[in-house]
N, C-alpha and C. Protein backbone atom coordinates (compact mmCIF):
# COMPACT_ATOMS: atom_id res chain seq x y z
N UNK A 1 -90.20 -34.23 -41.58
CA UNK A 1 -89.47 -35.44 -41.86
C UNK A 1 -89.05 -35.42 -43.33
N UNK A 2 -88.01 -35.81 -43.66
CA UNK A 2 -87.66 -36.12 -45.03
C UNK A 2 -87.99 -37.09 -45.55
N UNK A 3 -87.46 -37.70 -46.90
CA UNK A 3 -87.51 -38.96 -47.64
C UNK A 3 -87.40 -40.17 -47.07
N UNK A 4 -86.33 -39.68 -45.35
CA UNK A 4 -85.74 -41.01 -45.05
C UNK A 4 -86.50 -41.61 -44.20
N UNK A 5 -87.31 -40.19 -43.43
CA UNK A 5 -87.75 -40.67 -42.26
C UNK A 5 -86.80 -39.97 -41.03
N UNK A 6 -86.25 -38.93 -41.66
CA UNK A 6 -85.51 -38.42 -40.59
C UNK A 6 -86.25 -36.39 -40.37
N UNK A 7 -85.95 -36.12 -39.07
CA UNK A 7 -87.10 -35.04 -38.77
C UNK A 7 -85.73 -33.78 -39.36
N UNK A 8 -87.05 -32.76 -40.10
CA UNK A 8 -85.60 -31.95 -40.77
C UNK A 8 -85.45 -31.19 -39.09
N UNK A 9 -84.71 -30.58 -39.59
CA UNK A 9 -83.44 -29.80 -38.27
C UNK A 9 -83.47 -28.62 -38.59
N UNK A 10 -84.13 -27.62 -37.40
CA UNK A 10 -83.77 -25.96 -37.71
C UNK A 10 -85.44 -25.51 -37.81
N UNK A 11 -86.45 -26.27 -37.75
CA UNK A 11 -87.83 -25.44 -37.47
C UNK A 11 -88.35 -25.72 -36.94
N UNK A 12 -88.75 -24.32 -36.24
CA UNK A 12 -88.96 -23.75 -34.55
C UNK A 12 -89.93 -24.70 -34.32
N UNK A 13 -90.94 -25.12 -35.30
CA UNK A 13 -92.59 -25.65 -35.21
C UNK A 13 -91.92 -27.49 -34.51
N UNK A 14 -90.75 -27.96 -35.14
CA UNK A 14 -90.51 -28.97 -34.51
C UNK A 14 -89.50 -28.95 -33.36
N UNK A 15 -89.98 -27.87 -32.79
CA UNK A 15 -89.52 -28.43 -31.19
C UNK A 15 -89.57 -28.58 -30.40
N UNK A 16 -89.01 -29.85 -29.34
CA UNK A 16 -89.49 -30.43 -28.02
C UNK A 16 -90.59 -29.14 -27.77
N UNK A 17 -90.17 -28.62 -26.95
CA UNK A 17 -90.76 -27.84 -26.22
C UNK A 17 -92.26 -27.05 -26.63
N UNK A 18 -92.47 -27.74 -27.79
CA UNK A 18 -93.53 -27.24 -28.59
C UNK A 18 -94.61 -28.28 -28.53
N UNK A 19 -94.00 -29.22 -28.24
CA UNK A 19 -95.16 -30.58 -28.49
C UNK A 19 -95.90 -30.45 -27.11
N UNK A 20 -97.30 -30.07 -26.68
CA UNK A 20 -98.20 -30.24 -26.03
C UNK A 20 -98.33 -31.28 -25.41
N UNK A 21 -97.81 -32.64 -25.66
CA UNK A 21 -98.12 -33.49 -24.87
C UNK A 21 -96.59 -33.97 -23.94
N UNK A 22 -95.64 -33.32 -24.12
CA UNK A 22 -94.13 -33.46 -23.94
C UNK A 22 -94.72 -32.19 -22.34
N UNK A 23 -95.39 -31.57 -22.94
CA UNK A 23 -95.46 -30.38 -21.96
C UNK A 23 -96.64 -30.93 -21.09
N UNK A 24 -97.61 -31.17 -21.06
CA UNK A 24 -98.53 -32.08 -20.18
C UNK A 24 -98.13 -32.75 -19.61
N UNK A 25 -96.92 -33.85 -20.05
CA UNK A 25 -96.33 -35.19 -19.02
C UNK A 25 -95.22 -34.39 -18.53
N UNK A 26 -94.35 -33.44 -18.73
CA UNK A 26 -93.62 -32.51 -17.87
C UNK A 26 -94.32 -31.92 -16.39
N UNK A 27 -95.52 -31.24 -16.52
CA UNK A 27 -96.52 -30.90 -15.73
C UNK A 27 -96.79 -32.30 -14.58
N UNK A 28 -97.39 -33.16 -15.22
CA UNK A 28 -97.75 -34.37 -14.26
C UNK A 28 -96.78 -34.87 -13.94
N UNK A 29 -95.39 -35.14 -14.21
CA UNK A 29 -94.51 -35.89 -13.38
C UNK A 29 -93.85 -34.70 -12.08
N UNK A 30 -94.01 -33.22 -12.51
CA UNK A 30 -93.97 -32.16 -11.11
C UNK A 30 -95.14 -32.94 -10.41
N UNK A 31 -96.62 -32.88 -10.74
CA UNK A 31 -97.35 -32.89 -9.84
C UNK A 31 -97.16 -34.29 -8.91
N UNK A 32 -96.36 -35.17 -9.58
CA UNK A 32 -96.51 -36.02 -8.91
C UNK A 32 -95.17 -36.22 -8.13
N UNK A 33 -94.53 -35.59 -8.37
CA UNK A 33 -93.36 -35.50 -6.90
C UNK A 33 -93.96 -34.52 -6.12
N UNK A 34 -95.16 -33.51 -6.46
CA UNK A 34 -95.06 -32.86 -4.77
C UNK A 34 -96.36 -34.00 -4.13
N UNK A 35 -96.88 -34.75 -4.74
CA UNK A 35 -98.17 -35.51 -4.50
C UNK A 35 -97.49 -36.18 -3.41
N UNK A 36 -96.17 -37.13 -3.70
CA UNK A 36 -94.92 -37.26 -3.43
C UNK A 36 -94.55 -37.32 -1.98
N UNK A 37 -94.24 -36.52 -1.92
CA UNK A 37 -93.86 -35.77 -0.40
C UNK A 37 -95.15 -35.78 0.33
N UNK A 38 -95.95 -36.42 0.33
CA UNK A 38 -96.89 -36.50 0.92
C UNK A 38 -96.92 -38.34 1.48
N UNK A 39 -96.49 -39.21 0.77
CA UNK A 39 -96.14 -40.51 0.95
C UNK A 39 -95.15 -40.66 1.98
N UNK A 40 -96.42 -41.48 3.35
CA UNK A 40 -95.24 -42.07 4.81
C UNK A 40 -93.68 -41.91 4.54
N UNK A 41 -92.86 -42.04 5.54
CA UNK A 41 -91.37 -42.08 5.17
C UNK A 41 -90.73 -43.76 5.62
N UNK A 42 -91.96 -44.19 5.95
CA UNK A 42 -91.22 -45.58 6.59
C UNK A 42 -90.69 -46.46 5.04
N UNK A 43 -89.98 -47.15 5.52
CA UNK A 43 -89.25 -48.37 4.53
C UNK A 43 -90.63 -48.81 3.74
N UNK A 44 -91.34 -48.99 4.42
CA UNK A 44 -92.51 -50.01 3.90
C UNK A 44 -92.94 -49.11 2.24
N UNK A 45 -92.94 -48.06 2.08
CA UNK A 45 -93.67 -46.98 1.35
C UNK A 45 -92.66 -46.94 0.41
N UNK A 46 -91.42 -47.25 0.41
CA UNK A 46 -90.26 -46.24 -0.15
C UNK A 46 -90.32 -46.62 -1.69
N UNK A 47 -90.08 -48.42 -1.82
CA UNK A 47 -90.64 -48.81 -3.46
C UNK A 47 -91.97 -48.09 -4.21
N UNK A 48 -93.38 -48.06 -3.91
CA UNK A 48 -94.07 -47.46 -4.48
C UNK A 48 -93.76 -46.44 -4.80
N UNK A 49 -93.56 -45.67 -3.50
CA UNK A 49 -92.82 -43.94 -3.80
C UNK A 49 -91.89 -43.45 -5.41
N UNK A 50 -91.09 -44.82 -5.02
CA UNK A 50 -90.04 -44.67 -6.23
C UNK A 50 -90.26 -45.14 -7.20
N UNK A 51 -91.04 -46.54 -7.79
CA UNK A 51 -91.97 -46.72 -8.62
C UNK A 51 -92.69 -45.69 -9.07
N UNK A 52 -93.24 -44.74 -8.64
CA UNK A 52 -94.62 -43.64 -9.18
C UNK A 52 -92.90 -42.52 -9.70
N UNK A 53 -92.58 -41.86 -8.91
CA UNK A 53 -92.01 -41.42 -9.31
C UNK A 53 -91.07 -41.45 -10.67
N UNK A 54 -90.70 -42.63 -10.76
CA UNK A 54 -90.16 -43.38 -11.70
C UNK A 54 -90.69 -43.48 -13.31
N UNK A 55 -92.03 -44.04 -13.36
CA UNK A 55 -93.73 -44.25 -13.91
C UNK A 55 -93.42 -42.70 -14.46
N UNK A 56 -93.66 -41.56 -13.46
CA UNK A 56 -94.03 -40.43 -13.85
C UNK A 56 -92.95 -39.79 -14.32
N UNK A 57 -91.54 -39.54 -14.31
CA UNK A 57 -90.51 -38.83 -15.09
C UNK A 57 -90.26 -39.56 -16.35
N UNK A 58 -90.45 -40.82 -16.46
CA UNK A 58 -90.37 -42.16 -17.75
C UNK A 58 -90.92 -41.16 -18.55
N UNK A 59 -92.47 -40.87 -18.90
CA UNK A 59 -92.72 -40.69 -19.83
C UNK A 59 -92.52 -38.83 -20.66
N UNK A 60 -92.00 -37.41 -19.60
CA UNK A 60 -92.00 -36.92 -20.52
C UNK A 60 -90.20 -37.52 -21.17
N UNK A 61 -89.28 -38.12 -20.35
CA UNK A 61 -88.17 -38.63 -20.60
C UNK A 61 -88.19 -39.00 -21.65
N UNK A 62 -89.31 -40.46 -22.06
CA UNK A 62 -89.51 -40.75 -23.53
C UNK A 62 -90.20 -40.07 -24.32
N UNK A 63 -90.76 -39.37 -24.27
CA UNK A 63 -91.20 -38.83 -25.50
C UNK A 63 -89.93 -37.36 -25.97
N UNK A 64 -89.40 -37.29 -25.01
CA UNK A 64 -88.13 -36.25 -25.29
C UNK A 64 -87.01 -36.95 -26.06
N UNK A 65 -86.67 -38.63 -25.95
CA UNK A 65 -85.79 -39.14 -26.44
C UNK A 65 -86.18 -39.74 -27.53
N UNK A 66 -87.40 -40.13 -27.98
CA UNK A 66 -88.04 -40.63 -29.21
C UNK A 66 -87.93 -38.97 -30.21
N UNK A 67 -88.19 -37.87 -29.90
CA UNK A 67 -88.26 -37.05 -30.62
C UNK A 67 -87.40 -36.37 -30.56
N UNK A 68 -86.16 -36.52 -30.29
CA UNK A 68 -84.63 -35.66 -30.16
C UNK A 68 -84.04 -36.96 -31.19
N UNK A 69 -84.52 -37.96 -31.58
CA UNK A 69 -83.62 -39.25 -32.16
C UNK A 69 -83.70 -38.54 -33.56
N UNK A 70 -84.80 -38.02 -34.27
CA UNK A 70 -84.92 -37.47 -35.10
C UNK A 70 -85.66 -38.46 -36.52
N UNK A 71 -86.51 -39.70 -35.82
CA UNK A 71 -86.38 -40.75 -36.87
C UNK A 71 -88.24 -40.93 -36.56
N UNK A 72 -89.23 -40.79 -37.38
CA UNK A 72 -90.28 -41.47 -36.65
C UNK A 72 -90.39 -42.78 -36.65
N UNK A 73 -89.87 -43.93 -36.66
CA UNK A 73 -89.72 -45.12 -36.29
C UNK A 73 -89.46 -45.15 -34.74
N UNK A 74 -88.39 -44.69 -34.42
CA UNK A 74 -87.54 -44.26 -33.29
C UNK A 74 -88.84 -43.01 -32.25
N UNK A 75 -89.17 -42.56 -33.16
CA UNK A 75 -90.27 -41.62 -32.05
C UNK A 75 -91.31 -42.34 -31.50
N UNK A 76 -91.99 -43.32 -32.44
CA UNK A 76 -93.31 -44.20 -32.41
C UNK A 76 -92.82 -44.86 -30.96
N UNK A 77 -91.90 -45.74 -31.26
CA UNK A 77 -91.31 -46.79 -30.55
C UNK A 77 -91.13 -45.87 -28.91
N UNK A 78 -90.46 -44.58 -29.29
CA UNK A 78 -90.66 -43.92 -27.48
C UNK A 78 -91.62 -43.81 -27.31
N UNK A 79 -92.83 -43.38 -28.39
CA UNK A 79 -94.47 -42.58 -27.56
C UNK A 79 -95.25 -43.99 -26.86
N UNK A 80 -94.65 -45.35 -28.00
CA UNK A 80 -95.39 -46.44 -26.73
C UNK A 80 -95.42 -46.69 -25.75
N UNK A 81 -93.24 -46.19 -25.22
CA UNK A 81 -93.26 -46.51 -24.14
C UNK A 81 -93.42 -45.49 -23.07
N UNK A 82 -93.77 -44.55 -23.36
CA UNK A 82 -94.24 -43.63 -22.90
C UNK A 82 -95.50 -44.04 -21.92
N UNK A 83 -96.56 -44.28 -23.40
CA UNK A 83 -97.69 -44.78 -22.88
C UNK A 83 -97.91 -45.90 -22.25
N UNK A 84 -97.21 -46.59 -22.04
CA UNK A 84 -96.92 -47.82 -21.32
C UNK A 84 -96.70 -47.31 -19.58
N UNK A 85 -95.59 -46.52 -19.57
CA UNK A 85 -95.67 -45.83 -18.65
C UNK A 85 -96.21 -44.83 -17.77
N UNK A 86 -97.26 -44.46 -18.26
CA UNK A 86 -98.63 -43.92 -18.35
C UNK A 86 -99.72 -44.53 -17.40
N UNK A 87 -99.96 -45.87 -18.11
CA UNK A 87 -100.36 -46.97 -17.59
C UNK A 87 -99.80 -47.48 -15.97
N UNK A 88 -98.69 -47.82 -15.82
CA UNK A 88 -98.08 -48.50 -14.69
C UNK A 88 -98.43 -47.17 -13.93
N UNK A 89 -98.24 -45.61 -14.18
CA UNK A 89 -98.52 -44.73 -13.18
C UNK A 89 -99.93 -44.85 -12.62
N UNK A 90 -100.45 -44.91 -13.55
CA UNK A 90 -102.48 -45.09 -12.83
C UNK A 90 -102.54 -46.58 -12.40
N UNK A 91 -101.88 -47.31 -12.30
CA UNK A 91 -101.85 -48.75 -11.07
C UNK A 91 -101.27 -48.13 -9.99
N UNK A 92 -99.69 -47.42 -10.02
CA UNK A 92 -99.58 -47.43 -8.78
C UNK A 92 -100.69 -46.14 -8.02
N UNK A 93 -100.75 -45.04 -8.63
CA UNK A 93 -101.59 -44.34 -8.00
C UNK A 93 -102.78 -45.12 -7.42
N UNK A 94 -103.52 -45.96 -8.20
CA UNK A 94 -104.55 -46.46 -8.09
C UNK A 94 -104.24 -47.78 -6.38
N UNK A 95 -103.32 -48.44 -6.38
CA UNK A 95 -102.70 -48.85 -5.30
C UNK A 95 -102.10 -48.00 -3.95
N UNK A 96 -101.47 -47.06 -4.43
CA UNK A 96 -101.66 -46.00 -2.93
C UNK A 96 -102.58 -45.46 -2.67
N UNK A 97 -103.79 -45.38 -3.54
CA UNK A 97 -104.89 -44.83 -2.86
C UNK A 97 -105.88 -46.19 -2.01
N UNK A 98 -105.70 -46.66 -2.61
CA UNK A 98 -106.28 -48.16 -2.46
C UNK A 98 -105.75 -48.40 -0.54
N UNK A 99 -104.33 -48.12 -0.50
CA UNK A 99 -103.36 -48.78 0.82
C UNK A 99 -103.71 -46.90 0.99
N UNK A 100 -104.29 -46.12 1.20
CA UNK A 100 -104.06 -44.88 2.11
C UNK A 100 -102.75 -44.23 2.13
N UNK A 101 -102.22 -44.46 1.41
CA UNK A 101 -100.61 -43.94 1.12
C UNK A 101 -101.06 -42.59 0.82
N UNK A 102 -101.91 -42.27 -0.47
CA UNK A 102 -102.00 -41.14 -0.85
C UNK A 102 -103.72 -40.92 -1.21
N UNK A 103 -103.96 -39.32 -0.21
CA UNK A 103 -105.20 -39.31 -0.68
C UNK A 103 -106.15 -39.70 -2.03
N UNK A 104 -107.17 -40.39 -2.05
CA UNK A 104 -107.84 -40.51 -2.65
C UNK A 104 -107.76 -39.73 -3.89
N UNK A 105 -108.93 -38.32 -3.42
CA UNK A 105 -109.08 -37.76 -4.47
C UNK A 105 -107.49 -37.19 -5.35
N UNK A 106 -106.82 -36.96 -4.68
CA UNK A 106 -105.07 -36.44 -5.31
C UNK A 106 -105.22 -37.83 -6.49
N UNK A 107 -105.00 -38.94 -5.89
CA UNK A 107 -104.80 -39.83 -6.80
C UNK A 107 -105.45 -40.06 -7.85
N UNK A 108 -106.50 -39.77 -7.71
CA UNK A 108 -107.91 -39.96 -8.66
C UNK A 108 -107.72 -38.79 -10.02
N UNK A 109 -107.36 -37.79 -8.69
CA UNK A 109 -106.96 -36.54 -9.81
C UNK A 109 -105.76 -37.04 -11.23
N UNK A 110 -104.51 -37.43 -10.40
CA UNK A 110 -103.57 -37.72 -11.29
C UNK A 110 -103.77 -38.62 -12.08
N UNK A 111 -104.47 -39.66 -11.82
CA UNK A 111 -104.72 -40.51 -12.58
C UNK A 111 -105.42 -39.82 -13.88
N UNK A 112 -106.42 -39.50 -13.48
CA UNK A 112 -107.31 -38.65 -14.81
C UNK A 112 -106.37 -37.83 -15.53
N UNK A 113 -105.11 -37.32 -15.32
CA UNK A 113 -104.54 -36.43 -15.74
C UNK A 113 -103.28 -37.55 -16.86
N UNK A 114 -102.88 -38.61 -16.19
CA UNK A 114 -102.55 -39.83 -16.76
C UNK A 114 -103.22 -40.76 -18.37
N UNK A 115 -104.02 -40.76 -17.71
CA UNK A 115 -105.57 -41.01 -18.90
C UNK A 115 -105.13 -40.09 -19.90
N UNK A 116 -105.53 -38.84 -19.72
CA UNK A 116 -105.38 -37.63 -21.07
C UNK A 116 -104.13 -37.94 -21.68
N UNK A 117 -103.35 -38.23 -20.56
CA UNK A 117 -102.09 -38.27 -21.34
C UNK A 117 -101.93 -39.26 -22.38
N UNK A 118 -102.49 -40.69 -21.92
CA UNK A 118 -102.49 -41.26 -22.53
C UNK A 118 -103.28 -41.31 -23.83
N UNK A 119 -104.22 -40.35 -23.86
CA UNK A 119 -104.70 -40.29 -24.66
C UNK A 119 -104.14 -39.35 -26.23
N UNK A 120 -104.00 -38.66 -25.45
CA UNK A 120 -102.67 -37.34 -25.65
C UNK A 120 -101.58 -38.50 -27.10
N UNK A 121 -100.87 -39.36 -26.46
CA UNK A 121 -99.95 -40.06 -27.01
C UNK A 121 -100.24 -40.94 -28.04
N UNK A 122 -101.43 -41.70 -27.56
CA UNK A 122 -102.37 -42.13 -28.74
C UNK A 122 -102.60 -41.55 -29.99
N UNK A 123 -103.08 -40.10 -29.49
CA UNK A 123 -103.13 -38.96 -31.26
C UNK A 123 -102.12 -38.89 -31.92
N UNK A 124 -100.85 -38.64 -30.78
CA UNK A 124 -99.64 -38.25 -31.37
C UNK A 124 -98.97 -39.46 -32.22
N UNK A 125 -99.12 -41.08 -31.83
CA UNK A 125 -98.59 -41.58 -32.48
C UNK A 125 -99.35 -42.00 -33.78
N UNK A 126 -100.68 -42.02 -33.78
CA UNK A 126 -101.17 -42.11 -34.98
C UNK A 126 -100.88 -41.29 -36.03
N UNK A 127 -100.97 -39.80 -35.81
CA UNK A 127 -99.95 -39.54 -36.57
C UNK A 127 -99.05 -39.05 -37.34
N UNK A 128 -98.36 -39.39 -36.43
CA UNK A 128 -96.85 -39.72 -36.54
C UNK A 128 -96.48 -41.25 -37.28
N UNK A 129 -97.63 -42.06 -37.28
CA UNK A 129 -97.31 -43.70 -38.30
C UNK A 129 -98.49 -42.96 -39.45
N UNK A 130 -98.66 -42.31 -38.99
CA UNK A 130 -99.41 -42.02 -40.36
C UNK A 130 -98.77 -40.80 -41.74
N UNK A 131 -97.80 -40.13 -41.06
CA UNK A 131 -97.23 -38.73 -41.49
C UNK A 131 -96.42 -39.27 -42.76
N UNK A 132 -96.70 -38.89 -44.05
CA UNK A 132 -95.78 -39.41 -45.03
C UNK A 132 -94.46 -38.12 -45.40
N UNK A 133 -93.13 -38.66 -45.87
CA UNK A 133 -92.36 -37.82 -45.91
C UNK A 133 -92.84 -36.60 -47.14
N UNK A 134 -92.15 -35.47 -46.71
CA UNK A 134 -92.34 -34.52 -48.06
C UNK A 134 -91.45 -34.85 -49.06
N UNK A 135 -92.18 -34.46 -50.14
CA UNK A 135 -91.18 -34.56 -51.26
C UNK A 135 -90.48 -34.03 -51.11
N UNK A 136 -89.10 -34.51 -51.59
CA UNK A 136 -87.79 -33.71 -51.40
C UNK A 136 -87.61 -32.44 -52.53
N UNK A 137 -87.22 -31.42 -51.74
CA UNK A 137 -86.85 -30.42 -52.99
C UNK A 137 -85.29 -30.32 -53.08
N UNK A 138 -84.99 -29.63 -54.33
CA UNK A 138 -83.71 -29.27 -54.22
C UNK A 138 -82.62 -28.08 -53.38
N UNK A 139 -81.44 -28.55 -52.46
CA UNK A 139 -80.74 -27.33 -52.04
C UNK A 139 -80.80 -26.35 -52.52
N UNK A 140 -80.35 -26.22 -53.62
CA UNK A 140 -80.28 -25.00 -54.53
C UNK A 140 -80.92 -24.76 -55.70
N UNK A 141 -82.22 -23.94 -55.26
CA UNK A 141 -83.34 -24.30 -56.50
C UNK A 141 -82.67 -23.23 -57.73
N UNK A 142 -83.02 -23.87 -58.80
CA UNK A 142 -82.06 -23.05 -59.90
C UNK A 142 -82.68 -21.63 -60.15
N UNK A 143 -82.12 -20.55 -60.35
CA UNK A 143 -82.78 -19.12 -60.57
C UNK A 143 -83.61 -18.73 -61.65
């Protein structure tokens, strides 16, 4: 991050695809579409279905759009809602297992895998509100 609060641009170490917890909630929102396909096909099922599903692509979504913005104000503000979404996934899991929608232990599983995450996001935003900018150096340091 710079002076401004903006993430510098061009090192490898800051990218998406590098952040561990971007890659964990990538992982769990697969696991939870094939969990997925396992949920009745009647009408009755179809909101939860799409709710969880929903719950579960939200968060690596936000934490990809909080940290592509390039601002940690703007990142903080996605990793909450991230984790927010985190949350609503271990209700509904916790509710289809509850209604037999989706096995037990599957759910139990994801959920726990939810948890980390959330926990996961917790580290990351601390910090990230905690990260102070570097001092700025000069473009062209004199010879």
């Amino acid at each position: 991050m710079d002076r401004d609060g903006h993430r510098q641009q061009g090192r490898r170490s800051d990218a998406l695809e590098n952040l561990r917890v971007w890659r964990a909630a990538c992982r769990l929102c697969v696991d939870v579409h094939e969990a997925a396909k396992d949920v009745p096909t009647e009408p009755t099922w179809w909101a939860l279905r799409d709710q969880m599903l929903r719950s579960a692509l939200s968060v690596p979504s936000n934490i990809a759009e909080g940290h592509e913005r390039g601002f940690r104000r703007d990142f903080s503000r996605f990793l909450r809602i991230a984790r927010g979404s985190c949350g609503e996934l271990r209700t509904q899991l916790y509710i289809a297992a509850e209604l037999g929608v989706l096995e037990r232990d599957v759910a139990q599983r994801l959920a726990a895998r939810s948890l980390e995450l959330t926990r996961m996001l917790n580290a990351l935003l601390r910090h990230v509100q905690r990260a102070r900018p570097p001092v700025p150096t000069p473009l062209h340091p004199a010879p």
